[in-house]
PDB file of N, CA and C in Angstrom:
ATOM      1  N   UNK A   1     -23.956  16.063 -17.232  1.00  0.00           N
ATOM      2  CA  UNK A   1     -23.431  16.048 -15.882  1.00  0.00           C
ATOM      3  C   UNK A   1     -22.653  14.756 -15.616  1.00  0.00           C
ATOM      4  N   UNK A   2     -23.058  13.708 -15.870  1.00  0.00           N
ATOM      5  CA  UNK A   2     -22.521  12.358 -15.483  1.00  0.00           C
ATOM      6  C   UNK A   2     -21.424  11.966 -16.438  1.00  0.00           C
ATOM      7  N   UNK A   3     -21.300  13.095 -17.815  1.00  0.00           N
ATOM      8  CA  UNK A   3     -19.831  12.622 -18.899  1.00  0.00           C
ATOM      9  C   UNK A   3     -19.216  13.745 -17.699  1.00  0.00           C
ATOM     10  N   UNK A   4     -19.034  14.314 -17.152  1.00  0.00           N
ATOM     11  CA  UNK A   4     -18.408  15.515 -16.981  1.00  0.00           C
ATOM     12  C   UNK A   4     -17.906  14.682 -15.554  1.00  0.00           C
ATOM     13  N   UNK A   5     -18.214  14.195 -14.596  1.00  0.00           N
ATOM     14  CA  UNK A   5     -17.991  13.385 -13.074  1.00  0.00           C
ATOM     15  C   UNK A   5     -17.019  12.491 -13.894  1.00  0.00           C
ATOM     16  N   UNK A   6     -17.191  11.600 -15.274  1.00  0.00           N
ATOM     17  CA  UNK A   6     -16.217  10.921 -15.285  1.00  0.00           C
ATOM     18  C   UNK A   6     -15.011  11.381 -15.797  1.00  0.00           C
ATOM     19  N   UNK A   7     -14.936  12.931 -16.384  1.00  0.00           N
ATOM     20  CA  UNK A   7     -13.740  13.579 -17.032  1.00  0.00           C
ATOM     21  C   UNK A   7     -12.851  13.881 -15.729  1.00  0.00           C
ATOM     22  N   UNK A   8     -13.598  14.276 -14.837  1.00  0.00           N
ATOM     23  CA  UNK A   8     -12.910  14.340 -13.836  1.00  0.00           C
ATOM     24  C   UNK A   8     -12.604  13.270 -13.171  1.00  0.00           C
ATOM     25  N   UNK A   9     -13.214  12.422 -13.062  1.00  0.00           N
ATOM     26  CA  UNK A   9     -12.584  11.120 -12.394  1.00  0.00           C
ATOM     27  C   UNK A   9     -11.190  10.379 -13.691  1.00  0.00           C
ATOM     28  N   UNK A  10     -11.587  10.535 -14.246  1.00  0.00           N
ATOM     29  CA  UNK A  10     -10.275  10.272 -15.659  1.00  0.00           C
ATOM     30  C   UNK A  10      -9.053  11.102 -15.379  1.00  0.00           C
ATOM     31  N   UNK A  11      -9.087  11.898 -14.704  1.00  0.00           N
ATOM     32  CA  UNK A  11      -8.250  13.400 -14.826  1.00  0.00           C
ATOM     33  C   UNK A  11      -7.630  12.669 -13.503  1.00  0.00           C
ATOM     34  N   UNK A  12      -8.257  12.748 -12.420  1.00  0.00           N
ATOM     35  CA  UNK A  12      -8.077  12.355 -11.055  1.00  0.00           C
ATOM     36  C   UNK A  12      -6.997  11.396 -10.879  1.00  0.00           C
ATOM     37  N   UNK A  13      -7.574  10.231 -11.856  1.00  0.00           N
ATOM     38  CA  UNK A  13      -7.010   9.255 -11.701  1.00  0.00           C
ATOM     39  C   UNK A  13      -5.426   8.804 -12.244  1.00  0.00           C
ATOM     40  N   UNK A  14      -5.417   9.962 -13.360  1.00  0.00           N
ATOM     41  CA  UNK A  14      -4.231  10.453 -14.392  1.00  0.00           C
ATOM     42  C   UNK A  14      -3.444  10.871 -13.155  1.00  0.00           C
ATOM     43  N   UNK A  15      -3.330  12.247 -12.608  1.00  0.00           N
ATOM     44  CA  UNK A  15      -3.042  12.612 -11.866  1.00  0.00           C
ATOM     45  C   UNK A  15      -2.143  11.921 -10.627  1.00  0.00           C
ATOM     46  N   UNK A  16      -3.239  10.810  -9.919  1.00  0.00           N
ATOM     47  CA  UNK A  16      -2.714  10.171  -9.025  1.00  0.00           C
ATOM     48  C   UNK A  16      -1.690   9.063  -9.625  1.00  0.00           C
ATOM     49  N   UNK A  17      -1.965   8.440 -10.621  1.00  0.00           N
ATOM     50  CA  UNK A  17      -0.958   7.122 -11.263  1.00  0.00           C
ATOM     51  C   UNK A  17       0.038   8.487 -11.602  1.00  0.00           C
ATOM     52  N   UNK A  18       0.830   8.991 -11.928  1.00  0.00           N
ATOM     53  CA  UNK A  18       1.619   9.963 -12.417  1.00  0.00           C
ATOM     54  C   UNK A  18       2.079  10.205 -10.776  1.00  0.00           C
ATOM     55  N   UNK A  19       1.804  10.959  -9.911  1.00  0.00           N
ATOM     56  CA  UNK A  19       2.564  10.924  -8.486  1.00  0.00           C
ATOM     57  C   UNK A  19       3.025   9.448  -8.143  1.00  0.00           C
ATOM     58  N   UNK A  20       1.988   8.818  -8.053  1.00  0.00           N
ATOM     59  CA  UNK A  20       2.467   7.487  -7.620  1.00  0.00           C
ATOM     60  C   UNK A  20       4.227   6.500  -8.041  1.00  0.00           C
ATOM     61  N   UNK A  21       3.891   7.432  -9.913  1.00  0.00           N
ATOM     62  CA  UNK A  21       4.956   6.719 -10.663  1.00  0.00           C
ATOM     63  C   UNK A  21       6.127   6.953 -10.218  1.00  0.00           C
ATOM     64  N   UNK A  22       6.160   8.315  -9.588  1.00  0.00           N
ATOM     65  CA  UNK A  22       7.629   9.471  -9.294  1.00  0.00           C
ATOM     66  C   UNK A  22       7.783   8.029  -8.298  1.00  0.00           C
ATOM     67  N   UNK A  23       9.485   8.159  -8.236  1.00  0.00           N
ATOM     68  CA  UNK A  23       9.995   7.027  -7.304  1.00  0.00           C
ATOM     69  C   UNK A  23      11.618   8.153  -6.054  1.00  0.00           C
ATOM     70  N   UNK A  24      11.548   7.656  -5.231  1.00  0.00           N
ATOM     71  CA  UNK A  24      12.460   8.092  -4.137  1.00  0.00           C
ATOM     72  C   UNK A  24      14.056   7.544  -5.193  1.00  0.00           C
ATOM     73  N   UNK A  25      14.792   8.014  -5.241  1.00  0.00           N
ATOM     74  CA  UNK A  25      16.320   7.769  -5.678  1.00  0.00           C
ATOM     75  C   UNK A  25      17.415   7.918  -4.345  1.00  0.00           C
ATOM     76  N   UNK A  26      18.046   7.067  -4.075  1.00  0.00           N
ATOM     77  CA  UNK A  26      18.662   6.833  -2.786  1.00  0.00           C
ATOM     78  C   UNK A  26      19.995   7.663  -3.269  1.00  0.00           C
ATOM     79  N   UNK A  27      20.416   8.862  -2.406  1.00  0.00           N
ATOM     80  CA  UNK A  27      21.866   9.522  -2.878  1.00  0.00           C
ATOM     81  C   UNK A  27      22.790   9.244  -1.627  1.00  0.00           C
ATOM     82  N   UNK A  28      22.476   8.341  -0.647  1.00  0.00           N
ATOM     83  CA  UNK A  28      23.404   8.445   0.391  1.00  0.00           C
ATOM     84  C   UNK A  28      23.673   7.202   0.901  1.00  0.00           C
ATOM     85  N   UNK A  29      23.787   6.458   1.592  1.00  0.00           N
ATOM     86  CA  UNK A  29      24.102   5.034   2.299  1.00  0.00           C
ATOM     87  C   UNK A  29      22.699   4.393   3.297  1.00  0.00           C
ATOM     88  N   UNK A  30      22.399   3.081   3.125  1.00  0.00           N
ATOM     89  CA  UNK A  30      21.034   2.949   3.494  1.00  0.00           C
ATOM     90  C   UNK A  30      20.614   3.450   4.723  1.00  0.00           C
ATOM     91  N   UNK A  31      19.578   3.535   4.663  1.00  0.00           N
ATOM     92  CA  UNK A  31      19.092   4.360   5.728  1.00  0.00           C
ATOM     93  C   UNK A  31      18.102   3.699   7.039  1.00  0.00           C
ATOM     94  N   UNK A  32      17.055   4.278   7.380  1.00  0.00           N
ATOM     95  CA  UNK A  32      15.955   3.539   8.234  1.00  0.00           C
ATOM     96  C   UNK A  32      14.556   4.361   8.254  1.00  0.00           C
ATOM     97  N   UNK A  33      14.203   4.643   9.040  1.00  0.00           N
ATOM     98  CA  UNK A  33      13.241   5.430   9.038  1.00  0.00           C
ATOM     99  C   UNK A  33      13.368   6.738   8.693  1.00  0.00           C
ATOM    100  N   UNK A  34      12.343   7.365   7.997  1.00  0.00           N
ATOM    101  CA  UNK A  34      12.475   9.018   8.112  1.00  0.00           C
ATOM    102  C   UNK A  34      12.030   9.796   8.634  1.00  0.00           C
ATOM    103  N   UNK A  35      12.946  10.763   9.286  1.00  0.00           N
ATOM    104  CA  UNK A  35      13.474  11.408  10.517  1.00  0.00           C
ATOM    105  C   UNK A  35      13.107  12.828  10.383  1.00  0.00           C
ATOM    106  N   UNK A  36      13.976  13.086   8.880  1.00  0.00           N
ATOM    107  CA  UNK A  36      13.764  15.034   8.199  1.00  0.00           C
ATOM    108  C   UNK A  36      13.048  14.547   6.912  1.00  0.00           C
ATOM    109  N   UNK A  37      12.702  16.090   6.438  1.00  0.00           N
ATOM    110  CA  UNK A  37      12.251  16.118   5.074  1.00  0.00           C
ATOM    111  C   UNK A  37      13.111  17.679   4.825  1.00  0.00           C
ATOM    112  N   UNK A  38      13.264  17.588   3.919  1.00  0.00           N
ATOM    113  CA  UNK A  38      13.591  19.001   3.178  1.00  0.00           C
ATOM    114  C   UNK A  38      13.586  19.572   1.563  1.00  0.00           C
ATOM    115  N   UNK A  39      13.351  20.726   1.545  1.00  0.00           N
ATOM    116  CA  UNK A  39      13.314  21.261  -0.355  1.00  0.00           C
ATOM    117  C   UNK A  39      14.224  22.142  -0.876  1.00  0.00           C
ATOM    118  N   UNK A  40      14.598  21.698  -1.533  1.00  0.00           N
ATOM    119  CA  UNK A  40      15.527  22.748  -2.557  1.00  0.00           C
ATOM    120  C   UNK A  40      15.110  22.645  -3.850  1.00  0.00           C
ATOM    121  N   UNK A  41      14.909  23.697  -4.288  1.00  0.00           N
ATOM    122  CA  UNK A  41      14.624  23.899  -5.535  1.00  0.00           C
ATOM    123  C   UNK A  41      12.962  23.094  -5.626  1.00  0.00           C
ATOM    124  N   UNK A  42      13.237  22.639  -6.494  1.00  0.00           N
ATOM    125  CA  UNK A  42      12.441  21.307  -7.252  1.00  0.00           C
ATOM    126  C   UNK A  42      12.514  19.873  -6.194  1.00  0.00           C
ATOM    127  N   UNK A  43      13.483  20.046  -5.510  1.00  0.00           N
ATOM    128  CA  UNK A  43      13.757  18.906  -5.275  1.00  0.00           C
ATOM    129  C   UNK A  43      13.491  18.470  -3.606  1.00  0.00           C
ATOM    130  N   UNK A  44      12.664  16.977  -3.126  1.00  0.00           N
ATOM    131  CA  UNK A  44      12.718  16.976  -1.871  1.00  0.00           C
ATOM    132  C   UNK A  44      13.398  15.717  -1.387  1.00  0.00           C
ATOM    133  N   UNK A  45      13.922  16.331  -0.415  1.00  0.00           N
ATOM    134  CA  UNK A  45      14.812  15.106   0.661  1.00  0.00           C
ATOM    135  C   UNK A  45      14.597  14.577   1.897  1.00  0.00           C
ATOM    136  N   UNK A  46      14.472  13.689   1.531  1.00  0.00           N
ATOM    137  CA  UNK A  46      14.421  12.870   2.989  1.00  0.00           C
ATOM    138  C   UNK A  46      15.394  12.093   3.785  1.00  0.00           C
ATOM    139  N   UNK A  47      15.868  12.667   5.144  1.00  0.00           N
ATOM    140  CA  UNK A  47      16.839  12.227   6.247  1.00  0.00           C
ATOM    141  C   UNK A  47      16.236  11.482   6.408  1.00  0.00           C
ATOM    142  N   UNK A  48      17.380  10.071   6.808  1.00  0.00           N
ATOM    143  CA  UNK A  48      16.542   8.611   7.606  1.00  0.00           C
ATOM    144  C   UNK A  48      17.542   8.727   8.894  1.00  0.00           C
ATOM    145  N   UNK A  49      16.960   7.893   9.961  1.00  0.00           N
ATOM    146  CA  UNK A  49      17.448   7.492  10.998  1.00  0.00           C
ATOM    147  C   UNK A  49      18.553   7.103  11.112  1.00  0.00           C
ATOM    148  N   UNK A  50      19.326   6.002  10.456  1.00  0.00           N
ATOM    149  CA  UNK A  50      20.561   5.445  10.373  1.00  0.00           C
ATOM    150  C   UNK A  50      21.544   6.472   8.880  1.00  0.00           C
ATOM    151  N   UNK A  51      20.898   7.212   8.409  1.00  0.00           N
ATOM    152  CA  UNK A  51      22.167   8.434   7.613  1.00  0.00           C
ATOM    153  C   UNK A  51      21.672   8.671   6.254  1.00  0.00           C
ATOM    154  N   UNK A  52      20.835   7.556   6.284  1.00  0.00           N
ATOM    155  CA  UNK A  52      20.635   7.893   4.330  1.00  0.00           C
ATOM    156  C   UNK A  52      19.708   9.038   3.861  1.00  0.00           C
ATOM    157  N   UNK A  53      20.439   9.289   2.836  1.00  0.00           N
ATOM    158  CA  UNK A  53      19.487  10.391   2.382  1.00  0.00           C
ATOM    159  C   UNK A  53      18.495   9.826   1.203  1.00  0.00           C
ATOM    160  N   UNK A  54      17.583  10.634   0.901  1.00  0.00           N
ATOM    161  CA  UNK A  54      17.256  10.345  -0.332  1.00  0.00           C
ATOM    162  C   UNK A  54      16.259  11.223  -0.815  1.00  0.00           C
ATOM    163  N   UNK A  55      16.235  11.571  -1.997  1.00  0.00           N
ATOM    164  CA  UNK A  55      15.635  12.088  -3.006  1.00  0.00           C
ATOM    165  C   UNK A  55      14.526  12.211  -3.787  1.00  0.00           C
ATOM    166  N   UNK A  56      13.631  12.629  -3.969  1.00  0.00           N
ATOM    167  CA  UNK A  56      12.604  12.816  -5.171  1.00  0.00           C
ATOM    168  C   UNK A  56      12.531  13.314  -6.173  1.00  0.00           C
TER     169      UNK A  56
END
């Protein structure tokens, strides 16, 4: 039971460092706060306040 809590905590933790790693890629002119979100495809975007877009 207690190898098995840490496979999953190993897994967990894989998991979260791997999202964490993904980084935002800026495709538009700087921005400010974010305002929209949106998806296409695979892909999500985020509207900022002052125009920028950006990417995941």
């Amino acid at each position: 039971m207690k190898k098995q809590v840490t496979v999953y905590a190993v897994l967990i933790g894989q998991i979260l460092f791997n999202i964490s790693y993904a980084g935002w890629k800026q495709t538009g002119p700087e921005g400010g706060t974010v305002r929209a979100l949106a998806v296409s495809g695979v892909n999500v975007f985020a509207g900022t306040e002052y125009g920028g877009v950006y990417m995941l």
